[in-house]
C-alpha atoms as a PDB file:
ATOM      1  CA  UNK A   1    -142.709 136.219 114.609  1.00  0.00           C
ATOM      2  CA  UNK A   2    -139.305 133.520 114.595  1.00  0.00           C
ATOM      3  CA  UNK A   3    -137.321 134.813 112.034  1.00  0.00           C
ATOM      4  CA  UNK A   4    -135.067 132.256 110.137  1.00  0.00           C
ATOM      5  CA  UNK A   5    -132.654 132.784 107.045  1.00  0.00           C
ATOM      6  CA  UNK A   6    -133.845 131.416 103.563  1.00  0.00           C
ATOM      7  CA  UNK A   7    -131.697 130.922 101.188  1.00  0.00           C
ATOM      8  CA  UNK A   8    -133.735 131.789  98.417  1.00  0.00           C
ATOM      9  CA  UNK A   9    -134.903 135.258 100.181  1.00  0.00           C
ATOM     10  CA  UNK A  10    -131.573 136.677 101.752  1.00  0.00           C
ATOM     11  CA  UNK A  11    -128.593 138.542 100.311  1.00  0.00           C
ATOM     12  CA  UNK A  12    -125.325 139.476 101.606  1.00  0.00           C
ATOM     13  CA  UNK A  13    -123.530 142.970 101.978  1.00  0.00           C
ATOM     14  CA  UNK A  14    -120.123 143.347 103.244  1.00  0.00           C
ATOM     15  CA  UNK A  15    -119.807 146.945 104.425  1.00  0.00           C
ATOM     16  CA  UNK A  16    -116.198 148.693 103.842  1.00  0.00           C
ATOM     17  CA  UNK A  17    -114.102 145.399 104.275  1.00  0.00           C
ATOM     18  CA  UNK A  18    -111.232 148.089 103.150  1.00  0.00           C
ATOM     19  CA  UNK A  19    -107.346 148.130 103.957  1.00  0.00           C
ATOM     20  CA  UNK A  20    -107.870 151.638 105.423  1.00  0.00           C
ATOM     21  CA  UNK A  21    -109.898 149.913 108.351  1.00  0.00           C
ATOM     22  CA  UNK A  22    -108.500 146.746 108.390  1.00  0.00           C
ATOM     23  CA  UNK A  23    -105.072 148.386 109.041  1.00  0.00           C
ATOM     24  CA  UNK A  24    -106.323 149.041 112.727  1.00  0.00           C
ATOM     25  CA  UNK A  25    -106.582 145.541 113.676  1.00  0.00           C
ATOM     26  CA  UNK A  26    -103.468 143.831 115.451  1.00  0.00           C
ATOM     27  CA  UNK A  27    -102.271 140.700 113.088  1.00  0.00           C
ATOM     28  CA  UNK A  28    -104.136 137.807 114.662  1.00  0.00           C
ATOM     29  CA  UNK A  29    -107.510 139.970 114.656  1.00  0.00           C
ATOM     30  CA  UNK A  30    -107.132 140.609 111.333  1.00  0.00           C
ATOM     31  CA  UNK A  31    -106.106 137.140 110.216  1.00  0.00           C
ATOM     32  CA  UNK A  32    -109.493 136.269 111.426  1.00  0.00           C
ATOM     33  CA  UNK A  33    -111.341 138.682 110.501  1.00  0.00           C
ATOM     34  CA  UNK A  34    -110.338 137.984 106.937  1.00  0.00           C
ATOM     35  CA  UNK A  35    -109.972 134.552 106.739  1.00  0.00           C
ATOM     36  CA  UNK A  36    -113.800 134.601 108.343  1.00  0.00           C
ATOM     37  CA  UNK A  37    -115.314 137.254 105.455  1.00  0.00           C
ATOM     38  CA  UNK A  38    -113.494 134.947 103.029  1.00  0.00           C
ATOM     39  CA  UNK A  39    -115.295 131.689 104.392  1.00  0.00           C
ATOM     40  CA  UNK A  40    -118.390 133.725 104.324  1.00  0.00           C
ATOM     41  CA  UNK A  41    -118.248 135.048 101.113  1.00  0.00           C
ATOM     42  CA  UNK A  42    -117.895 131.514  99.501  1.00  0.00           C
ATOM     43  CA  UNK A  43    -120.670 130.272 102.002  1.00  0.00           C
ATOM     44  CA  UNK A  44    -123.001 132.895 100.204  1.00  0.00           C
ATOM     45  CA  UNK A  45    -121.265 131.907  96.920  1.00  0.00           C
ATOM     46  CA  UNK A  46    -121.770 128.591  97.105  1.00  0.00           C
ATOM     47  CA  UNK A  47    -125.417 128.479  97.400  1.00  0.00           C
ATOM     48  CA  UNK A  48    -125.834 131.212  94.834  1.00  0.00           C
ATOM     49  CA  UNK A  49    -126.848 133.587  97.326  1.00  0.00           C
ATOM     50  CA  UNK A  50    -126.504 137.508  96.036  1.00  0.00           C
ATOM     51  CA  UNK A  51    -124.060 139.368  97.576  1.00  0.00           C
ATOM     52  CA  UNK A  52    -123.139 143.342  97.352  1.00  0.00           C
ATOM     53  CA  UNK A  53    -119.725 144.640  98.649  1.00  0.00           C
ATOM     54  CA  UNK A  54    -119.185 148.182  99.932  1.00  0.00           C
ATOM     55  CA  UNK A  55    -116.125 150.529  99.343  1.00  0.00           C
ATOM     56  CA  UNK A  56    -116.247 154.019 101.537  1.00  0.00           C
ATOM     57  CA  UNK A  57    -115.297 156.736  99.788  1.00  0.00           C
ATOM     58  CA  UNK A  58    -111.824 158.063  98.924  1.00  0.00           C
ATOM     59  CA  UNK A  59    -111.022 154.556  97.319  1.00  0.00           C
ATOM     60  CA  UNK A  60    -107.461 155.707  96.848  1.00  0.00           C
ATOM     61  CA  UNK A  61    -106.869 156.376 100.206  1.00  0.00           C
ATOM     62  CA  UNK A  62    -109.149 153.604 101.864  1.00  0.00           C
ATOM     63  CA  UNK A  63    -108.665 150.730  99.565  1.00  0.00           C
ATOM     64  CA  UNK A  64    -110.898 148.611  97.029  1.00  0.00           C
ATOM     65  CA  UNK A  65    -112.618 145.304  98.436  1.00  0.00           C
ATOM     66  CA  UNK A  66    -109.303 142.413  98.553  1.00  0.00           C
ATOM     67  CA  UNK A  67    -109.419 140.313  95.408  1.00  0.00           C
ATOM     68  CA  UNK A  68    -109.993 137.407  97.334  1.00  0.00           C
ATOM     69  CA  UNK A  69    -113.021 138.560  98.823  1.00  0.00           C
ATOM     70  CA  UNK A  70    -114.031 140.215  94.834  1.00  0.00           C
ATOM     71  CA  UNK A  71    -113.390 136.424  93.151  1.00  0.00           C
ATOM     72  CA  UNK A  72    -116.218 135.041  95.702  1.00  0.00           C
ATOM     73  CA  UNK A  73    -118.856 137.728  95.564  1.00  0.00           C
ATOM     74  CA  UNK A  74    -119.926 135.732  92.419  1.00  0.00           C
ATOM     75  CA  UNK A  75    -121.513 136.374  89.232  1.00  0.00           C
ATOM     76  CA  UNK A  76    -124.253 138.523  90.490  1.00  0.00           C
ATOM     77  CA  UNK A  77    -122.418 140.207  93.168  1.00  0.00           C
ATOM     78  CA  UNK A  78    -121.940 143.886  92.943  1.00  0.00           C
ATOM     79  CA  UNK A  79    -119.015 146.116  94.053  1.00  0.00           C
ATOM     80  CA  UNK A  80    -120.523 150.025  94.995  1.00  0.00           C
ATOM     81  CA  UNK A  81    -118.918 152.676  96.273  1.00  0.00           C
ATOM     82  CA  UNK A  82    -120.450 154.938  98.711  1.00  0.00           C
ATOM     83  CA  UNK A  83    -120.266 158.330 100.254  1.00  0.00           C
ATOM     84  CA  UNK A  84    -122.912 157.739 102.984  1.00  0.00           C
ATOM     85  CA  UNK A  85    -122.237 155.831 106.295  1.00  0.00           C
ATOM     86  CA  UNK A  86    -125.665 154.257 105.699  1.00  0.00           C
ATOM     87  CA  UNK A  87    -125.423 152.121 102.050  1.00  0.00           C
ATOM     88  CA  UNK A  88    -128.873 152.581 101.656  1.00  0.00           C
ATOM     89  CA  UNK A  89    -128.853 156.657 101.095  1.00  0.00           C
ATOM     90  CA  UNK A  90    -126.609 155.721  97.756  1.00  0.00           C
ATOM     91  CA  UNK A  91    -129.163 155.594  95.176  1.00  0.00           C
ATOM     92  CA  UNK A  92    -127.544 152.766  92.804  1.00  0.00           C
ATOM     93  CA  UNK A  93    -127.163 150.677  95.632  1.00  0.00           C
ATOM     94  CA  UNK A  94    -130.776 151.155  96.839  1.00  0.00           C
ATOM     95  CA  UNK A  95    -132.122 150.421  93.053  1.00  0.00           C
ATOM     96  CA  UNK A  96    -129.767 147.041  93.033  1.00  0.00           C
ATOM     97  CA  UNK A  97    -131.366 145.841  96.355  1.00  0.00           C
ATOM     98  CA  UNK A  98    -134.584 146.608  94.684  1.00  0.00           C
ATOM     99  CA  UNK A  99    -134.068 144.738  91.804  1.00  0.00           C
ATOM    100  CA  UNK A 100    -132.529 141.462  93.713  1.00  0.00           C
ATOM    101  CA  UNK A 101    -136.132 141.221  95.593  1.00  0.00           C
ATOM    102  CA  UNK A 102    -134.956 139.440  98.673  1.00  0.00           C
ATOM    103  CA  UNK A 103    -136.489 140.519 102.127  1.00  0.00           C
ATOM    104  CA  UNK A 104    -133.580 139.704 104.624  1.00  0.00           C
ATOM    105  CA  UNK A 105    -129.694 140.801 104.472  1.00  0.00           C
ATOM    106  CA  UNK A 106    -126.820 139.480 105.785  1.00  0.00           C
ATOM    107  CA  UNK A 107    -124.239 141.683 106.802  1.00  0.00           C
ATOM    108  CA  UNK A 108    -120.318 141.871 107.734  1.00  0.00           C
ATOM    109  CA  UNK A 109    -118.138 144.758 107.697  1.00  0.00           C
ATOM    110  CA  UNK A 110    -116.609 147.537 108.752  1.00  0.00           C
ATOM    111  CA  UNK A 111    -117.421 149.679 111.631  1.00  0.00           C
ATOM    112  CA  UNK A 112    -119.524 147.941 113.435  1.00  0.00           C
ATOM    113  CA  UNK A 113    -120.451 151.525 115.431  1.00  0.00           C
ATOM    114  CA  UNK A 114    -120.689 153.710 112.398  1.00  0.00           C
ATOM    115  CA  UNK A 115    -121.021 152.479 108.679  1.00  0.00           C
ATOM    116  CA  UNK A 116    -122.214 148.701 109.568  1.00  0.00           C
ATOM    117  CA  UNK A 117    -124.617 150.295 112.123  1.00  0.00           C
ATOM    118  CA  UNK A 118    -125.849 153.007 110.110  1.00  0.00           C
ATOM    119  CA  UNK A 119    -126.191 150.369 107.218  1.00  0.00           C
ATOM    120  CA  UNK A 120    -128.327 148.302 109.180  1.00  0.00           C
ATOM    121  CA  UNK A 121    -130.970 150.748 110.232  1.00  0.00           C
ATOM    122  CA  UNK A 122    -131.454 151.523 106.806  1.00  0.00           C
ATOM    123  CA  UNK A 123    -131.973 148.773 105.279  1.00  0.00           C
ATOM    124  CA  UNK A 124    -134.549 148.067 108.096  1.00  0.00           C
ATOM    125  CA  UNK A 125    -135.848 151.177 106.581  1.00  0.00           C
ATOM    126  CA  UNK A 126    -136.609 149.799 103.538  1.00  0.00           C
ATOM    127  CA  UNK A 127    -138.177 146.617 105.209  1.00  0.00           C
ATOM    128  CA  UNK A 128    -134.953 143.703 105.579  1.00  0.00           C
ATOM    129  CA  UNK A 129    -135.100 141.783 107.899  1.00  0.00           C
ATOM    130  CA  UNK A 130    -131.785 141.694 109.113  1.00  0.00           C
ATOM    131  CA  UNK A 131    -129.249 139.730 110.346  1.00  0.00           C
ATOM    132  CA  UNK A 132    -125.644 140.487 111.353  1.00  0.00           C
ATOM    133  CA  UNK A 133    -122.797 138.350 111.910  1.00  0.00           C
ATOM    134  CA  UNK A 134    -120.488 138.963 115.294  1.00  0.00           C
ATOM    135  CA  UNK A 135    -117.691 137.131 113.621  1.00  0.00           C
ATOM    136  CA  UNK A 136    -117.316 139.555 110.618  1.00  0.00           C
ATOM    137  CA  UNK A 137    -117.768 142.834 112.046  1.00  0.00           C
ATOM    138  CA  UNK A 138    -114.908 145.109 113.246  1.00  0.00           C
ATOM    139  CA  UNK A 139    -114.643 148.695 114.796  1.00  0.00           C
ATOM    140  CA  UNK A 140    -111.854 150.351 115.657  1.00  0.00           C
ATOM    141  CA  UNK A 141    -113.111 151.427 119.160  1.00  0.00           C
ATOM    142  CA  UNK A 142    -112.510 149.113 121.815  1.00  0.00           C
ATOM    143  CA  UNK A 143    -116.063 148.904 123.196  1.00  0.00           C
ATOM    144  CA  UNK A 144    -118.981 148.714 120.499  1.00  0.00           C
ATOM    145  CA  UNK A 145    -121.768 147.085 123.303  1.00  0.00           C
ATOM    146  CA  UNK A 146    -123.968 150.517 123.021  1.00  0.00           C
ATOM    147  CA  UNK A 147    -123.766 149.538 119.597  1.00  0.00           C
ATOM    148  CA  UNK A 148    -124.732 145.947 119.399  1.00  0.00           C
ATOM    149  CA  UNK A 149    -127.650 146.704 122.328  1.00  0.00           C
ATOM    150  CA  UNK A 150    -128.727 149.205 119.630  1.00  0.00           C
ATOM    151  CA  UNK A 151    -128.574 147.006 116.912  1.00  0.00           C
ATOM    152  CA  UNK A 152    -130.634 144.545 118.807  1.00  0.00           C
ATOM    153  CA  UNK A 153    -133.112 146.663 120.239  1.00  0.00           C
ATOM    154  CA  UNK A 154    -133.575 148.142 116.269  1.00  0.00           C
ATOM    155  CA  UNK A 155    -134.799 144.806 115.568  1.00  0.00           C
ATOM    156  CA  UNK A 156    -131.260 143.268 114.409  1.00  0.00           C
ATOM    157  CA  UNK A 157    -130.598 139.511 114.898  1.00  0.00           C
ATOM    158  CA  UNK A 158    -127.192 138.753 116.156  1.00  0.00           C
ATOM    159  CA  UNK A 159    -125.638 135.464 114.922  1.00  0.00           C
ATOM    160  CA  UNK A 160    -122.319 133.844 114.896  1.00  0.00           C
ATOM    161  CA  UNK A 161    -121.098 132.363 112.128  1.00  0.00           C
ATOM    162  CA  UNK A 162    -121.505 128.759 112.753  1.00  0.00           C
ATOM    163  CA  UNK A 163    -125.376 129.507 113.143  1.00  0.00           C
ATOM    164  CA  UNK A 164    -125.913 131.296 109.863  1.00  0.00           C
ATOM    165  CA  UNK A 165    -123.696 127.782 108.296  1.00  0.00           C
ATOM    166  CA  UNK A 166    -126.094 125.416 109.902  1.00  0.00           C
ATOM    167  CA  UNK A 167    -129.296 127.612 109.736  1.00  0.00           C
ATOM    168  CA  UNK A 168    -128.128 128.292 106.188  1.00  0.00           C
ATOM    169  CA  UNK A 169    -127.203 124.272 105.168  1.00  0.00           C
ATOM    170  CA  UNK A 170    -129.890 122.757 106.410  1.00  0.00           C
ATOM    171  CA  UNK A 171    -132.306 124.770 104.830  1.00  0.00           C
ATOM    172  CA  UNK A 172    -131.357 123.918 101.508  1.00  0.00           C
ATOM    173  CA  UNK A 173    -130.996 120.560 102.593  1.00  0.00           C
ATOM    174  CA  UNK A 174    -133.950 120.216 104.665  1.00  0.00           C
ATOM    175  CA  UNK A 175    -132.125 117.797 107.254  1.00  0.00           C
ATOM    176  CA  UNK A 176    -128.892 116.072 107.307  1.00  0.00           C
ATOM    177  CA  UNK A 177    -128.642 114.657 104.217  1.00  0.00           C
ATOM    178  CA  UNK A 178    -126.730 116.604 101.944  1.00  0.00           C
ATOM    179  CA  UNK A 179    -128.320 114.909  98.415  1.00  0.00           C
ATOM    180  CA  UNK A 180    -130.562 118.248  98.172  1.00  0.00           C
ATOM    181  CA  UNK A 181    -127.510 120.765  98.337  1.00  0.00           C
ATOM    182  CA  UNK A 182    -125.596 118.706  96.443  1.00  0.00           C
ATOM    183  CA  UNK A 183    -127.754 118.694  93.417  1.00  0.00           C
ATOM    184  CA  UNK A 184    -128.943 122.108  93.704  1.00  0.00           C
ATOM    185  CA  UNK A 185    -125.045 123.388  93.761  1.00  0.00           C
ATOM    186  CA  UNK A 186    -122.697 121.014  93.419  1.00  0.00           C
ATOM    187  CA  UNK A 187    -120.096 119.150  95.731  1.00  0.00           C
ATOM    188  CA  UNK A 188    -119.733 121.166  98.867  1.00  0.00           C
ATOM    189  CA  UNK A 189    -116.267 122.611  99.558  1.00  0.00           C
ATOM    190  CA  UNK A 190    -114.262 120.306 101.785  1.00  0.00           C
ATOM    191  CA  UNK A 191    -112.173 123.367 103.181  1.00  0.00           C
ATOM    192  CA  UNK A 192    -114.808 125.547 104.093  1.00  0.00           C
ATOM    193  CA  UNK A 193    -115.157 125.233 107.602  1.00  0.00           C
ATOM    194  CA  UNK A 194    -118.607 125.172 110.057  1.00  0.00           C
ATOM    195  CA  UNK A 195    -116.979 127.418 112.423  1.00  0.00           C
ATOM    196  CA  UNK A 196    -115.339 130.947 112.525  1.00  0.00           C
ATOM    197  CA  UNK A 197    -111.411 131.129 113.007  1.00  0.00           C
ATOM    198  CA  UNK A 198    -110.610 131.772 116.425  1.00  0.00           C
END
């Protein structure tokens, strides 16, 4: 079965986008990585799409989701914190993904080997279809390709960024014209670009 994004079934998640991890990366990574979650976030903002943000547990030591990041999430995005590596063991957060009855996630975060991974398999678990973005995730290990054959053989789909914009786009708009979008959300951002930072 092809499996393609809808904007009126997905939601995002952004596991653990925390200082505590984010700390790991070398500058340029990290400028990136965060200007990339940012342009992501107001991607998923922009066409109204529900998003829920992820904060590991101690919050005092690791570090609450960036304000930036918090602004875009959007009226109906939700902040959680979480003792479990897998999101979907934390009971409030389960009941909220419940309530938002979409069937596929998109997902960013932080690490892609442990928290993002477990993440993942549950919320295949609970019957996503899910998609994850290569731009947006980030492990401290130097190697994570166990990880990502894992996530793919799981049942997974690996995207970059500038997919999940055009896949996204032109499914509200239905082709090239952007009359649809525009009318459904508004003018479209001029800044937000169709491409990751390299």
């Amino acid at each position: 079965m092809v499996k393609r994004i809808a904007v009126d079934r997905c939601c995002g998640v952004i596991v653990d986008y925390q200082d505590f991890f984010l700390s790991q990366l070398e500058a340029r990574s990290r400028y990136r990585l965060q200007a990339n979650t940012l342009n992501f976030a107001r991607l998923l903002n922009y066409l109204q799409i529900p998003m829920i943000a992820t904060m590991e547990r101690p919050v005092d030591i690791k570090g609450a989701v960036p304000d930036d990041i918090k602004h875009h999430l959007g009226s109906s995005g939700k902040v959680f914190e979480k003792d479990f590596f897998d999101l979907t063991k934390e009971k409030p957060i389960r009941a909220h993904l419940k309530r938002l009855k979409k069937t596929q996630a998109i997902v960013a975060g932080c690490e892609t080997d442990v928290c993002v991974l477990q993440s993942c398999l549950g919320l295949l678990e609970l019957g996503f279809e899910v998609f994850a973005v290569e731009e947006l995730l980030f492990s401290s290990a130097r190697d994570v390709d166990a990880t990502l054959m894992r996530l793919r053989s799981e049942g997974v789909t690996m995207l970059s960024y500038k997919t999940l914009f055009f896949e996204l786009t032109e499914a509200v708009t239905g082709g090239p014209h952007a009359e649809k979008m525009i009318a459904a959300f508004g003018e479209f951002p001029d800044d937000l670009p169709e491409e990751a930072v390299a």
